[in-house]
N, C-alpha and C. Protein backbone atom coordinates (compact mmCIF):
# COMPACT_ATOMS: atom_id res chain seq x y z
N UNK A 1 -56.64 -41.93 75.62
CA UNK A 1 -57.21 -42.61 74.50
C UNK A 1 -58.49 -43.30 74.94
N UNK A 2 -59.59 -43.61 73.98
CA UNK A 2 -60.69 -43.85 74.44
C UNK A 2 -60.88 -44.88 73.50
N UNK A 3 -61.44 -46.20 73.81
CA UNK A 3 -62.00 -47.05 73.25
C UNK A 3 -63.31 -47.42 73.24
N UNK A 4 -64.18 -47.34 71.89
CA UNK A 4 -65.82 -47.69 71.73
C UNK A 4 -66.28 -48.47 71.31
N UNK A 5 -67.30 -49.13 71.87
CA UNK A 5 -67.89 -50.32 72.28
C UNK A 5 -68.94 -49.96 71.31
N UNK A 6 -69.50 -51.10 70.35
CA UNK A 6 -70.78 -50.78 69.73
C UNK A 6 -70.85 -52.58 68.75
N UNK A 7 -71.96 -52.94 68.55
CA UNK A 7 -72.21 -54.01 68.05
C UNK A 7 -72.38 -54.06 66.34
N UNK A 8 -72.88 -55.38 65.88
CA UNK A 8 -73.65 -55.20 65.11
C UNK A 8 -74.75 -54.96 64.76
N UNK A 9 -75.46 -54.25 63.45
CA UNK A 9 -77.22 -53.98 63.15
C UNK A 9 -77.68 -54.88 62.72
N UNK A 10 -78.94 -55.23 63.43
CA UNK A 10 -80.14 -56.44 62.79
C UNK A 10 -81.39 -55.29 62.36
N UNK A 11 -82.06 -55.09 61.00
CA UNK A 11 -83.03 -54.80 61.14
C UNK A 11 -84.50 -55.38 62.17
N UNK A 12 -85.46 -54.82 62.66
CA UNK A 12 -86.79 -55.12 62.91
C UNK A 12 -87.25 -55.69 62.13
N UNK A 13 -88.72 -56.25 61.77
CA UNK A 13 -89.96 -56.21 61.29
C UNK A 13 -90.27 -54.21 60.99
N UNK A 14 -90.19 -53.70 62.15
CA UNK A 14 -90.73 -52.46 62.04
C UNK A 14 -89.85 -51.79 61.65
N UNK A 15 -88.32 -52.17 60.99
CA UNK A 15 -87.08 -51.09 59.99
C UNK A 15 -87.12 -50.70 61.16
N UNK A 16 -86.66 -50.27 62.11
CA UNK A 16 -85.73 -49.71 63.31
C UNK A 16 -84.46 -50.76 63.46
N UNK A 17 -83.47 -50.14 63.29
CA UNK A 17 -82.15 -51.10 63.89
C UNK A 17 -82.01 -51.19 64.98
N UNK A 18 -81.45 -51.94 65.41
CA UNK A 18 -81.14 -52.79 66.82
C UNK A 18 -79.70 -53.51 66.55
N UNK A 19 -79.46 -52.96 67.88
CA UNK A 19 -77.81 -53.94 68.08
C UNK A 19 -78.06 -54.94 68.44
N UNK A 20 -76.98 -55.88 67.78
CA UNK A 20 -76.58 -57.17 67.86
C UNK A 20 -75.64 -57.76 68.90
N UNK A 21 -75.31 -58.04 70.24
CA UNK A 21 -73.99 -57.95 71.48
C UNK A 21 -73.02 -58.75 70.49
N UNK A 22 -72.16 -59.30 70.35
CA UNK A 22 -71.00 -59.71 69.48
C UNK A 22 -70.03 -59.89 70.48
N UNK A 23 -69.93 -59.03 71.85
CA UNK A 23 -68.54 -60.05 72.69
C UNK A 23 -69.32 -61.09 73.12
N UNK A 24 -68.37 -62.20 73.25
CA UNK A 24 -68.56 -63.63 73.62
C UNK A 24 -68.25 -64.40 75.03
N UNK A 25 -67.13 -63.98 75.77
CA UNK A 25 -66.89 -64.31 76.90
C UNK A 25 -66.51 -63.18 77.63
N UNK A 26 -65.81 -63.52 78.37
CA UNK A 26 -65.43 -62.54 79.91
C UNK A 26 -64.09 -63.08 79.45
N UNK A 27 -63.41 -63.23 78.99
CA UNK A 27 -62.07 -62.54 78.09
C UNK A 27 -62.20 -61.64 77.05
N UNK A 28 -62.80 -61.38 76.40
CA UNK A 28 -63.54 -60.69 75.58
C UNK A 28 -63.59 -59.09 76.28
N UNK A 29 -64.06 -59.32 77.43
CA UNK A 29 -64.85 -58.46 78.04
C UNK A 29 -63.22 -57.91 79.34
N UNK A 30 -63.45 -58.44 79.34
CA UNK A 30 -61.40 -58.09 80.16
C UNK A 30 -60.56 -57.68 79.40
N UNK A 31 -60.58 -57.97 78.18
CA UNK A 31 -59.55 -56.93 76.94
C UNK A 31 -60.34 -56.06 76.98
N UNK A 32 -61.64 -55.70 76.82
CA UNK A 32 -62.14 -54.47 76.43
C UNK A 32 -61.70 -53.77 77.57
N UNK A 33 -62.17 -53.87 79.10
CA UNK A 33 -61.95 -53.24 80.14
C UNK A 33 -60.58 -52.37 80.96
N UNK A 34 -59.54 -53.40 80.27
CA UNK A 34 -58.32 -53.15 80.31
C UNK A 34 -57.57 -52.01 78.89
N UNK A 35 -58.24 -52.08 77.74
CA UNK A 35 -58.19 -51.34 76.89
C UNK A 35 -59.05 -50.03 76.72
N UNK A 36 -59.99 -50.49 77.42
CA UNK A 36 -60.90 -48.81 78.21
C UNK A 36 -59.97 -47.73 78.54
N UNK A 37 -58.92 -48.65 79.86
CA UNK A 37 -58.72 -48.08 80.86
C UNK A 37 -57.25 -46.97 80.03
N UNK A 38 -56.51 -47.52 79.27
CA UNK A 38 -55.36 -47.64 78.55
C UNK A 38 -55.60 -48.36 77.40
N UNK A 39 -55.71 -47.30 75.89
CA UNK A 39 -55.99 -47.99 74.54
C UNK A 39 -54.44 -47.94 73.74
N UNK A 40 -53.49 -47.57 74.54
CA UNK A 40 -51.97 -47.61 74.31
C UNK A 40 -51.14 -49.08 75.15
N UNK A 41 -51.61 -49.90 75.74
CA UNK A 41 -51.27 -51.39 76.84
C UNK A 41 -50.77 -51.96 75.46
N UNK A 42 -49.42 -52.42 75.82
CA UNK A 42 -49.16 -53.35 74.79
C UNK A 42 -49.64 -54.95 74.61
N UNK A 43 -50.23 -55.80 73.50
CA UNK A 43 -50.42 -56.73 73.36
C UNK A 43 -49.97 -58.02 74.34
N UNK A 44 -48.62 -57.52 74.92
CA UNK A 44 -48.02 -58.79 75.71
C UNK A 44 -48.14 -58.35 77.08
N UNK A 45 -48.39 -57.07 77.66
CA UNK A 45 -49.05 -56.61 78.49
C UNK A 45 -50.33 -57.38 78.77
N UNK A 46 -51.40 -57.27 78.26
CA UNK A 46 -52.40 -57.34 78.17
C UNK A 46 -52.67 -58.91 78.08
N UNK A 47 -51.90 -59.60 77.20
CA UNK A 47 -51.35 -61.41 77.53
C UNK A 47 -51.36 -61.64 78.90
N UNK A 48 -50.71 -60.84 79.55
CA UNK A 48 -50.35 -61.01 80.93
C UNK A 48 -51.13 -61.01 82.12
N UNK A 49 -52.07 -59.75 81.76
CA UNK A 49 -52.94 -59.45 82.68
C UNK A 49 -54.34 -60.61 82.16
N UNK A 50 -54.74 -60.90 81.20
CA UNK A 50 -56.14 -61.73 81.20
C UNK A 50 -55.23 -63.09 81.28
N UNK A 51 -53.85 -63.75 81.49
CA UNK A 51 -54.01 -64.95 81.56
C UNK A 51 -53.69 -65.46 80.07
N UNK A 52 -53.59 -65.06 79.09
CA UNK A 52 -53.38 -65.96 77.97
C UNK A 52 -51.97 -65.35 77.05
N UNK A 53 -51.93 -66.19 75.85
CA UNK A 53 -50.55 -65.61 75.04
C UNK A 53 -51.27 -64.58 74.08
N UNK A 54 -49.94 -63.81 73.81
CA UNK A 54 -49.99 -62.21 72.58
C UNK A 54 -50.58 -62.93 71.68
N UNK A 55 -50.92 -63.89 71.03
CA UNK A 55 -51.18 -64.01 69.74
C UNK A 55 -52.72 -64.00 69.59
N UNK A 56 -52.84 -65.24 70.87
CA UNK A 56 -54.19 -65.13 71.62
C UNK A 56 -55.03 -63.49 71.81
N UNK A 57 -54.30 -63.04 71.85
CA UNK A 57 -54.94 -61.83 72.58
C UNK A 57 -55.12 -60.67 71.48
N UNK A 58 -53.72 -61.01 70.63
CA UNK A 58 -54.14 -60.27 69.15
C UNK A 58 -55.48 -60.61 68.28
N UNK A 59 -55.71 -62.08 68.17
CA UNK A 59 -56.72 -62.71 67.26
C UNK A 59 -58.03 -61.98 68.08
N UNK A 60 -57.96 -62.30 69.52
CA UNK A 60 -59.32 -61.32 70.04
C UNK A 60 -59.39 -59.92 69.20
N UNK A 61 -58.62 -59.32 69.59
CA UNK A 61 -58.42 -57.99 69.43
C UNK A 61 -59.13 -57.82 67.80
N UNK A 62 -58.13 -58.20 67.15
CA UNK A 62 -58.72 -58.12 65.63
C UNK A 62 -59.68 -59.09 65.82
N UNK A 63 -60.69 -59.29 65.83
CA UNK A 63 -62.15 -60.07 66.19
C UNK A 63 -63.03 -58.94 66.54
N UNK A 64 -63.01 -58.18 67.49
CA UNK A 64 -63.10 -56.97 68.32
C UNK A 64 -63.63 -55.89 67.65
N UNK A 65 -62.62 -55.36 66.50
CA UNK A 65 -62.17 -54.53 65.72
C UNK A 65 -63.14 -55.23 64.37
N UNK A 66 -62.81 -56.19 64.05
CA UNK A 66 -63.59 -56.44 62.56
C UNK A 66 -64.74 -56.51 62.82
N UNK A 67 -65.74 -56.68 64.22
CA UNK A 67 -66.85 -57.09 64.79
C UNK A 67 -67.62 -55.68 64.42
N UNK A 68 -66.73 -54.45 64.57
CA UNK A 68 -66.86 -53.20 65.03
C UNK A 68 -67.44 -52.89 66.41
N UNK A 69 -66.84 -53.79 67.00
CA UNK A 69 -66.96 -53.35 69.35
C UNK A 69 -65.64 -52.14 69.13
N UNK A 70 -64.59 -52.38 69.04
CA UNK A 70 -63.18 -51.40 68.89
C UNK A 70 -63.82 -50.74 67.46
N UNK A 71 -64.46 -49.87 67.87
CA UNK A 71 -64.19 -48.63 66.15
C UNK A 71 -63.22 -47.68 66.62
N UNK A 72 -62.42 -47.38 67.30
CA UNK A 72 -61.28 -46.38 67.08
C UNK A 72 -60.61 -46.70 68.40
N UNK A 73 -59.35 -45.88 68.11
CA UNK A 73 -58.41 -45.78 68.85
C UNK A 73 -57.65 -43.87 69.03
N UNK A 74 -58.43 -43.73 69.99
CA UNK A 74 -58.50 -41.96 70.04
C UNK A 74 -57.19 -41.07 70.84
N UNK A 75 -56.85 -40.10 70.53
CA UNK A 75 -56.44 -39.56 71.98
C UNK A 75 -57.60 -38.63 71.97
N UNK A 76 -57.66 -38.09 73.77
CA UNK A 76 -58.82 -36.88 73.89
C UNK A 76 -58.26 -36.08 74.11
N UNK A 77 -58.32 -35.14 73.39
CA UNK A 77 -57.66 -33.29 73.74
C UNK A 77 -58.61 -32.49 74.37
N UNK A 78 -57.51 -32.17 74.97
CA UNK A 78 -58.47 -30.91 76.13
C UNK A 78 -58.61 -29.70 75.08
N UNK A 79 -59.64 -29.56 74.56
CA UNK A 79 -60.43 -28.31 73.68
C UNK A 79 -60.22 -27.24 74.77
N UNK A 80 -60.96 -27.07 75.63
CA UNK A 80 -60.43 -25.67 76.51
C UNK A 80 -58.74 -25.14 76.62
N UNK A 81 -57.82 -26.30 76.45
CA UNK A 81 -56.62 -25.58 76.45
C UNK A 81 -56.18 -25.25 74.66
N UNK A 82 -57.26 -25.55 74.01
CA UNK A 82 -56.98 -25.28 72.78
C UNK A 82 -57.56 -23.54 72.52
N UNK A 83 -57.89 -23.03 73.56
CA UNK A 83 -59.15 -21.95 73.05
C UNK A 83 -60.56 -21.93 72.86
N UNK A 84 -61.16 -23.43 72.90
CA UNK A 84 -62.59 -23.51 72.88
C UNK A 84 -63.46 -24.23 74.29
N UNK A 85 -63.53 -23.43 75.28
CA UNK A 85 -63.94 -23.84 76.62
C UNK A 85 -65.10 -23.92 77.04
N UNK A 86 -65.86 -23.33 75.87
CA UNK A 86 -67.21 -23.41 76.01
C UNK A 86 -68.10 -24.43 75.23
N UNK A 87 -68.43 -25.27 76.75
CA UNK A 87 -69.80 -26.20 76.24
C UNK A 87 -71.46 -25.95 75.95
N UNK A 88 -72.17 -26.22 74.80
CA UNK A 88 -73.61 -25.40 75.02
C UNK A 88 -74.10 -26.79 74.25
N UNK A 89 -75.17 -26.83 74.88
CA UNK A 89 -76.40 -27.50 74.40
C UNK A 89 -77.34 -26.78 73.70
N UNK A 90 -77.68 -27.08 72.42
CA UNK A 90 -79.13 -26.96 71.59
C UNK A 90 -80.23 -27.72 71.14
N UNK A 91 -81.03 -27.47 71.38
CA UNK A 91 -81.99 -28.09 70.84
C UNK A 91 -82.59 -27.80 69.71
N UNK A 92 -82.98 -28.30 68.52
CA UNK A 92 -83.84 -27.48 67.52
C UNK A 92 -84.66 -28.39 67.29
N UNK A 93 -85.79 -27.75 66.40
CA UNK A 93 -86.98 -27.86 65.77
C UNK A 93 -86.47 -28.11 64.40
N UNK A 94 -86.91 -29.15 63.80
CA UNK A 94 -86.80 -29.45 62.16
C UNK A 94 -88.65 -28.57 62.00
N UNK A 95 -88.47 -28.58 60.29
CA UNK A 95 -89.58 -27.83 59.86
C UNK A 95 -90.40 -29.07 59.76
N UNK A 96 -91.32 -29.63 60.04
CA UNK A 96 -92.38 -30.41 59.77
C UNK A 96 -92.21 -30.71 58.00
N UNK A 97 -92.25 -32.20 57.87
CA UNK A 97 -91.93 -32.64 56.79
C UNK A 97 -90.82 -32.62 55.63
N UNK A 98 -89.77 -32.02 56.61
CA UNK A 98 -88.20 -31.50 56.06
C UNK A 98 -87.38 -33.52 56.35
N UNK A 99 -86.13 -33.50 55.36
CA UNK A 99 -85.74 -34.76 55.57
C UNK A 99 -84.93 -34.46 57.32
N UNK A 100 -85.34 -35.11 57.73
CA UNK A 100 -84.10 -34.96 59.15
C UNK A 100 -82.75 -35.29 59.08
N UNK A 101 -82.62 -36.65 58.58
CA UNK A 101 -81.02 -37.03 58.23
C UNK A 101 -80.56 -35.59 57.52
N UNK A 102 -81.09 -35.74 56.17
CA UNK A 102 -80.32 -34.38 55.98
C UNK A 102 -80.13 -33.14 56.59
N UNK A 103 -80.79 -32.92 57.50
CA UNK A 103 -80.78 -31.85 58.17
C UNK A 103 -79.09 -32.00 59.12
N UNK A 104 -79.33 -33.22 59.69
CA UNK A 104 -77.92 -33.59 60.45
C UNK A 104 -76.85 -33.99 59.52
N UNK A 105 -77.26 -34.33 58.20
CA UNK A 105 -76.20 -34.47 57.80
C UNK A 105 -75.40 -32.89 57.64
N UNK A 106 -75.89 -32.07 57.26
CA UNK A 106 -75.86 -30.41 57.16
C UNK A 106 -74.95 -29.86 58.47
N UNK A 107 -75.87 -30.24 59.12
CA UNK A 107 -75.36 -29.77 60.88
C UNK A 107 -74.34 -30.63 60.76
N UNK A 108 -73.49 -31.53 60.76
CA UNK A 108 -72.53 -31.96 60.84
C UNK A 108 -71.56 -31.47 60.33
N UNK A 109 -71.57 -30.53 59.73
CA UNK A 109 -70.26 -30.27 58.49
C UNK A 109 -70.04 -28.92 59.04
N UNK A 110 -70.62 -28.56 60.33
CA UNK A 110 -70.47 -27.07 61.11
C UNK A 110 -69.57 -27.42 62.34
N UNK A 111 -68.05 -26.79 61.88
CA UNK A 111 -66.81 -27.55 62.79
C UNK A 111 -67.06 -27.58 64.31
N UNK A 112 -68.18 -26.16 64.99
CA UNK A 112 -68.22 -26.04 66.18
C UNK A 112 -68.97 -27.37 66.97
N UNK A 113 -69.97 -27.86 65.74
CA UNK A 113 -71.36 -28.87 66.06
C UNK A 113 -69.76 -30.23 66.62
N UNK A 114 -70.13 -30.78 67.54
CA UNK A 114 -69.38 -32.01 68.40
C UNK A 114 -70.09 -33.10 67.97
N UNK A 115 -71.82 -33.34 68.27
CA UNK A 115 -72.17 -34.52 67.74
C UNK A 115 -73.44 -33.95 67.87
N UNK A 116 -74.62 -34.59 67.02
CA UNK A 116 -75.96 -34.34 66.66
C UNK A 116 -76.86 -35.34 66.64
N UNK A 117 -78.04 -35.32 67.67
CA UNK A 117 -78.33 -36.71 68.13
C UNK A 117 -80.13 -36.42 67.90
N UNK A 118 -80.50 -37.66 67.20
CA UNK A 118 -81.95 -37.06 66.69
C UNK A 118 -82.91 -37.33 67.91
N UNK A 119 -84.25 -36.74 68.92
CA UNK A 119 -84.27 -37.26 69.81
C UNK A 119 -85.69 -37.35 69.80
N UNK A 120 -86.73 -37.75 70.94
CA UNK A 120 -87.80 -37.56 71.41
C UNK A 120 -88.40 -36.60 71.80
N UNK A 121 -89.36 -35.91 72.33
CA UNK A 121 -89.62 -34.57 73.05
C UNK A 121 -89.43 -33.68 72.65
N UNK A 122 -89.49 -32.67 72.97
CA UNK A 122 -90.39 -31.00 72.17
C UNK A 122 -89.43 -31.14 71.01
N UNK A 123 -88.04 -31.24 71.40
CA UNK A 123 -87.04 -31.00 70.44
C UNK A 123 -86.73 -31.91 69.18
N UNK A 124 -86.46 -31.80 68.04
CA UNK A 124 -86.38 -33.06 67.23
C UNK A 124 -85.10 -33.31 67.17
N UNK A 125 -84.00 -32.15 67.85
CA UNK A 125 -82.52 -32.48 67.30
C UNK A 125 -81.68 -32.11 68.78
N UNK A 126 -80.53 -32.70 69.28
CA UNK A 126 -80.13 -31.75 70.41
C UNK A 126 -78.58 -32.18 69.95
N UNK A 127 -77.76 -31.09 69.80
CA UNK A 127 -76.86 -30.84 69.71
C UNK A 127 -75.63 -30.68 70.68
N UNK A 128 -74.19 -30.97 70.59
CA UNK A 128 -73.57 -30.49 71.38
C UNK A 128 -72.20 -29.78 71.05
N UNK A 129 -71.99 -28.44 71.36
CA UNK A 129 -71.45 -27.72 70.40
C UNK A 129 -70.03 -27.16 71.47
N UNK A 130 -68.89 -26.67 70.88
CA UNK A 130 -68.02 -26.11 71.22
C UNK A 130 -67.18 -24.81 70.96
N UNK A 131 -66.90 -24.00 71.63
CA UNK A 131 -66.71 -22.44 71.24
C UNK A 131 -66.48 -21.75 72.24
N UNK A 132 -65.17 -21.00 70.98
CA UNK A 132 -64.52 -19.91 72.20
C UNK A 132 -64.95 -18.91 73.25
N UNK A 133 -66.33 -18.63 72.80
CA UNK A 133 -66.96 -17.76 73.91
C UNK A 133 -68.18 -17.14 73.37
N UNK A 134 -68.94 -16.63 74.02
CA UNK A 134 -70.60 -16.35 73.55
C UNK A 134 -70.64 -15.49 72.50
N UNK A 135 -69.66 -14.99 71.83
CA UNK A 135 -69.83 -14.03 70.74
C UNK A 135 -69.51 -15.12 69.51
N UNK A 136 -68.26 -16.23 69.56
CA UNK A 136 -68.35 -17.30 68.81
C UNK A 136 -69.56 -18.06 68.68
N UNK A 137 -70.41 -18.04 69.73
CA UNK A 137 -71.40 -18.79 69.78
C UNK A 137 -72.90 -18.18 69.03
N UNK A 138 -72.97 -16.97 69.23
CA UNK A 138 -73.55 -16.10 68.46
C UNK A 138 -73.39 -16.05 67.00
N UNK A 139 -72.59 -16.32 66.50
CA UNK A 139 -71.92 -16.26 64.89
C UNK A 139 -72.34 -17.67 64.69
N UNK A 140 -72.33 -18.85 65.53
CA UNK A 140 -72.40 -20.09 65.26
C UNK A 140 -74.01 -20.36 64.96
N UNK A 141 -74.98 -19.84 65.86
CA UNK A 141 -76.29 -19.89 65.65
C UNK A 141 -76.40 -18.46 64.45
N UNK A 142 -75.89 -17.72 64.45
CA UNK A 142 -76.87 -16.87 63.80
C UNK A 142 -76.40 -17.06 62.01
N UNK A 143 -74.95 -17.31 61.60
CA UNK A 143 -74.53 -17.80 60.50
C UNK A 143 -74.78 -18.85 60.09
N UNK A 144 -74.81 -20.08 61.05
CA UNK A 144 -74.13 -21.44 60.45
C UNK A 144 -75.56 -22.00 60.58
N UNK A 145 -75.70 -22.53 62.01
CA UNK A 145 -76.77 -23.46 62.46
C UNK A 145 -78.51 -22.78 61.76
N UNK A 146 -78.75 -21.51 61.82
CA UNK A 146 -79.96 -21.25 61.76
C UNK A 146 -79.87 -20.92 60.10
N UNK A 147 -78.94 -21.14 59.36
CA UNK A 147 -78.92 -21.14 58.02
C UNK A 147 -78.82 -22.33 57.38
N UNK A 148 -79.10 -23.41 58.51
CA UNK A 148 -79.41 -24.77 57.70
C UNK A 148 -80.68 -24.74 57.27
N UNK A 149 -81.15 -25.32 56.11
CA UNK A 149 -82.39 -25.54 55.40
C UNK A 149 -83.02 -26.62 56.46
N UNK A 150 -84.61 -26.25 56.81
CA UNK A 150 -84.92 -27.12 57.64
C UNK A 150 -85.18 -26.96 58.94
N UNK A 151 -84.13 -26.34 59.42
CA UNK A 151 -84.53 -25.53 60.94
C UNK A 151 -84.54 -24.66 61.55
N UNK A 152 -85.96 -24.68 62.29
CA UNK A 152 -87.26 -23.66 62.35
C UNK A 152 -86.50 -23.34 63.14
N UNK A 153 -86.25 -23.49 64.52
CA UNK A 153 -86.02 -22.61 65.78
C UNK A 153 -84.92 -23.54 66.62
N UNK A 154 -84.18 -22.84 67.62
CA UNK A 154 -83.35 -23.48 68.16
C UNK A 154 -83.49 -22.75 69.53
N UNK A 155 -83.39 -23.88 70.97
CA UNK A 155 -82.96 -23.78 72.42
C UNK A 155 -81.61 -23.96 72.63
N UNK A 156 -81.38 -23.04 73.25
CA UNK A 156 -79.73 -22.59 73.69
C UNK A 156 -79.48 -22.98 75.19
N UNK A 157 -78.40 -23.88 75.58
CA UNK A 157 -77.75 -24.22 77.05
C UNK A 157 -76.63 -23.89 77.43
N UNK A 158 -76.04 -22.99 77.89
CA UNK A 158 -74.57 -23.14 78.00
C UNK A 158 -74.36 -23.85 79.08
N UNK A 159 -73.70 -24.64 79.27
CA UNK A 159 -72.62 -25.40 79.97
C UNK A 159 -72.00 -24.46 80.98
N UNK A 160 -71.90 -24.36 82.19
CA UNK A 160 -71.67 -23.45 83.50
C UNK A 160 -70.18 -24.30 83.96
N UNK A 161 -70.24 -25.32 84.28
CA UNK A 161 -69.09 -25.86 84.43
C UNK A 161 -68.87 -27.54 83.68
N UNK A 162 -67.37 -27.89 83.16
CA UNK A 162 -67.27 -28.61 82.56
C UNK A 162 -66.60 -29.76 83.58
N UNK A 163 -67.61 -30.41 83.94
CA UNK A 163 -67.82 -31.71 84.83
C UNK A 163 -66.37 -33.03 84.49
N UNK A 164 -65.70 -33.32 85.25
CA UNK A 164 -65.15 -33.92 84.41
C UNK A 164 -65.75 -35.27 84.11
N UNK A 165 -65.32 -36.22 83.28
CA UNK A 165 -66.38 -37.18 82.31
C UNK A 165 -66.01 -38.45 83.12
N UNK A 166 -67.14 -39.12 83.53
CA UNK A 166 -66.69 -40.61 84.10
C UNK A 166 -66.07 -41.50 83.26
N UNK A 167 -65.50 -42.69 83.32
CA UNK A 167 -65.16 -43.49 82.72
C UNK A 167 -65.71 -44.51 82.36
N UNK A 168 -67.19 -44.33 81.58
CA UNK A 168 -68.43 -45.21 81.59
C UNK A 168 -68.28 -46.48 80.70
N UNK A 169 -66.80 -46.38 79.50
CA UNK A 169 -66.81 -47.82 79.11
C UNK A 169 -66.67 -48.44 80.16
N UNK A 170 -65.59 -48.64 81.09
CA UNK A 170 -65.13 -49.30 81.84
C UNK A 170 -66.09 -49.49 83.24
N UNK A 171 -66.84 -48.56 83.39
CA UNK A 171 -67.90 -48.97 84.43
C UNK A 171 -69.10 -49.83 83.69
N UNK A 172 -69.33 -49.95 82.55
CA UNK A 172 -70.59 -50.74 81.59
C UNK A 172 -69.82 -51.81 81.65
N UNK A 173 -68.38 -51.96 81.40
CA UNK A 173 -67.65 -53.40 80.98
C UNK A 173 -67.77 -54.27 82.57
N UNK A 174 -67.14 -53.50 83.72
CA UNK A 174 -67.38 -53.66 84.98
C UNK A 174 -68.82 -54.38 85.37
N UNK A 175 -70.37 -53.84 84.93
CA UNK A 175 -71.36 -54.19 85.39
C UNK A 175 -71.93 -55.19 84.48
N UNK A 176 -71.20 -55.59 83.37
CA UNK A 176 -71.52 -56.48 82.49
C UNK A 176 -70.56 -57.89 82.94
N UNK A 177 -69.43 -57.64 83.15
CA UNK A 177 -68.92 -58.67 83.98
C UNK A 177 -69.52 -59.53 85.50
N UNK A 178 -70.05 -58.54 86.26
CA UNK A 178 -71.02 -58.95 87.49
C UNK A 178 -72.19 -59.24 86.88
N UNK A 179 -72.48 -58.62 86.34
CA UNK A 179 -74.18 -59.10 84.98
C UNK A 179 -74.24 -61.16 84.62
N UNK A 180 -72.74 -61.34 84.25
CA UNK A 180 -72.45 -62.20 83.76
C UNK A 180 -71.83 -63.08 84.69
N UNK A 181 -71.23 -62.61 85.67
CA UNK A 181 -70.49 -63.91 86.72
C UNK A 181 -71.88 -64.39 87.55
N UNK A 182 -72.99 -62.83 87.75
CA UNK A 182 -74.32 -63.60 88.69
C UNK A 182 -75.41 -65.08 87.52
N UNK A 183 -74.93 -64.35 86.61
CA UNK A 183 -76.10 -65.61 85.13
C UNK A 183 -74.81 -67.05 85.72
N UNK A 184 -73.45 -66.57 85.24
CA UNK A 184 -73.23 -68.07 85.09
C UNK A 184 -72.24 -68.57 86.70
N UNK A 185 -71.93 -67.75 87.31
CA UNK A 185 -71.33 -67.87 88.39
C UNK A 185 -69.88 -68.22 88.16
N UNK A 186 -69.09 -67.64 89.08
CA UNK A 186 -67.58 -67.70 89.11
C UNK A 186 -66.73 -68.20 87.96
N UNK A 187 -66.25 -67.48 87.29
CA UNK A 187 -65.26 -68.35 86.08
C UNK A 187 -64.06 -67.71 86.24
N UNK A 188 -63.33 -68.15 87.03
CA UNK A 188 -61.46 -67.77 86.74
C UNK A 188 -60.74 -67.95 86.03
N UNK A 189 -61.13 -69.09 85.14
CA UNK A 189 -60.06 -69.01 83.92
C UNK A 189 -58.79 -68.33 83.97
N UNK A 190 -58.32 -67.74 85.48
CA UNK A 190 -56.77 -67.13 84.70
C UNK A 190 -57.29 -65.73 84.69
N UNK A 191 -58.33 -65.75 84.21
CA UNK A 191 -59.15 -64.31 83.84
C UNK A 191 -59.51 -63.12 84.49
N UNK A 192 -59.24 -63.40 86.08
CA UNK A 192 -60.13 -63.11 87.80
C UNK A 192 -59.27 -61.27 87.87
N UNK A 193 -57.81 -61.39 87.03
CA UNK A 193 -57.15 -60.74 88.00
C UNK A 193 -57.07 -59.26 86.76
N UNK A 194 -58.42 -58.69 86.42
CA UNK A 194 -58.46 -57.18 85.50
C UNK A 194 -59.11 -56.49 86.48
């Protein structure tokens, strides 16, 4: 199970959003880390390990969750033992003066598309897609993806081997904790032992 970390939006002056940080202490930040690790730890578990009571630790939690830092509570399935083992990267080209959101909103509704991320550099869109094998993948660009309204051309990556994935909440929660014990220095609170 995987737990995700994300703040609140403040607009700019210049309409670009920007996150807002919303955890507050290094208890805060020790439920998240411990719920990284294991998003199944029971409440009185988790009492135990930061030092305080379940109820305590519930009110965080739902704090957490209404904040939107906790937006889900996942399991991860291994897709390759499902039949789809193949990872590929794309890149595409939107048509000059086409809406982009809509374009991803489009690309989103294509079951193979994983997630669609609008970007910088040659490419305006890079994709990350999943499929049973290069002839699925062929049907995927030549039916689905290149029959979205909007985009011109697409770069193809396949994925050679599927790396396994670090555990980067919990290493960000990790370097945000040392981030934070070097600003304010040592706080044990009870808290020392995640």
């Amino acid at each position: 199970m995987t737990v995700h970390m994300d703040g609140g939006l403040e607009r700019h002056p210049s309409g670009r959003a920007s996150v807002t940080p919303v955890v507050r202490d290094r208890a805060d930040l020790a439920l998240l880390r411990l719920l990284a690790r294991d998003a199944r730890m029971s409440r009185r578990h988790l009492a135990r390990q930061v030092g305080m009571s379940p109820s305590a630790v519930a009110e965080r939690i739902n704090r957490l969750v209404s904040d939107g830092v906790i937006r889900a509570y996942r399991v991860e399935i291994d897709r390759a033992r499902l039949g789809w083992p193949l990872i590929v990267y794309v890149g595409a080209v939107v048509v000059q003066g086409t809406d982009q959101p809509r374009v991803v909103d489009d690309l989103r509704t294509i079951p193979e598309i994983e997630d669609v991320h609008i970007v910088t550099g040659p490419k305006d869109l890079l994709m990350r897609l999943r499929v049973r094998d290069t002839d699925h993948l062929r049907r995927t660009l030549f039916e689905r993806i290149w029959s979205v309204p909007g985009v011109e051309r697409t770069e193809t990556y396949i994925s050679l081997v599927d790396m396994e994935r670090k555990d980067f909440d919990v290493d960000l929660l990790d370097s945000i904790l040392v981030m934070n014990e070097d600003a304010d220095g040592p706080d044990d609170g009870g808290k020392g032992n995640v």
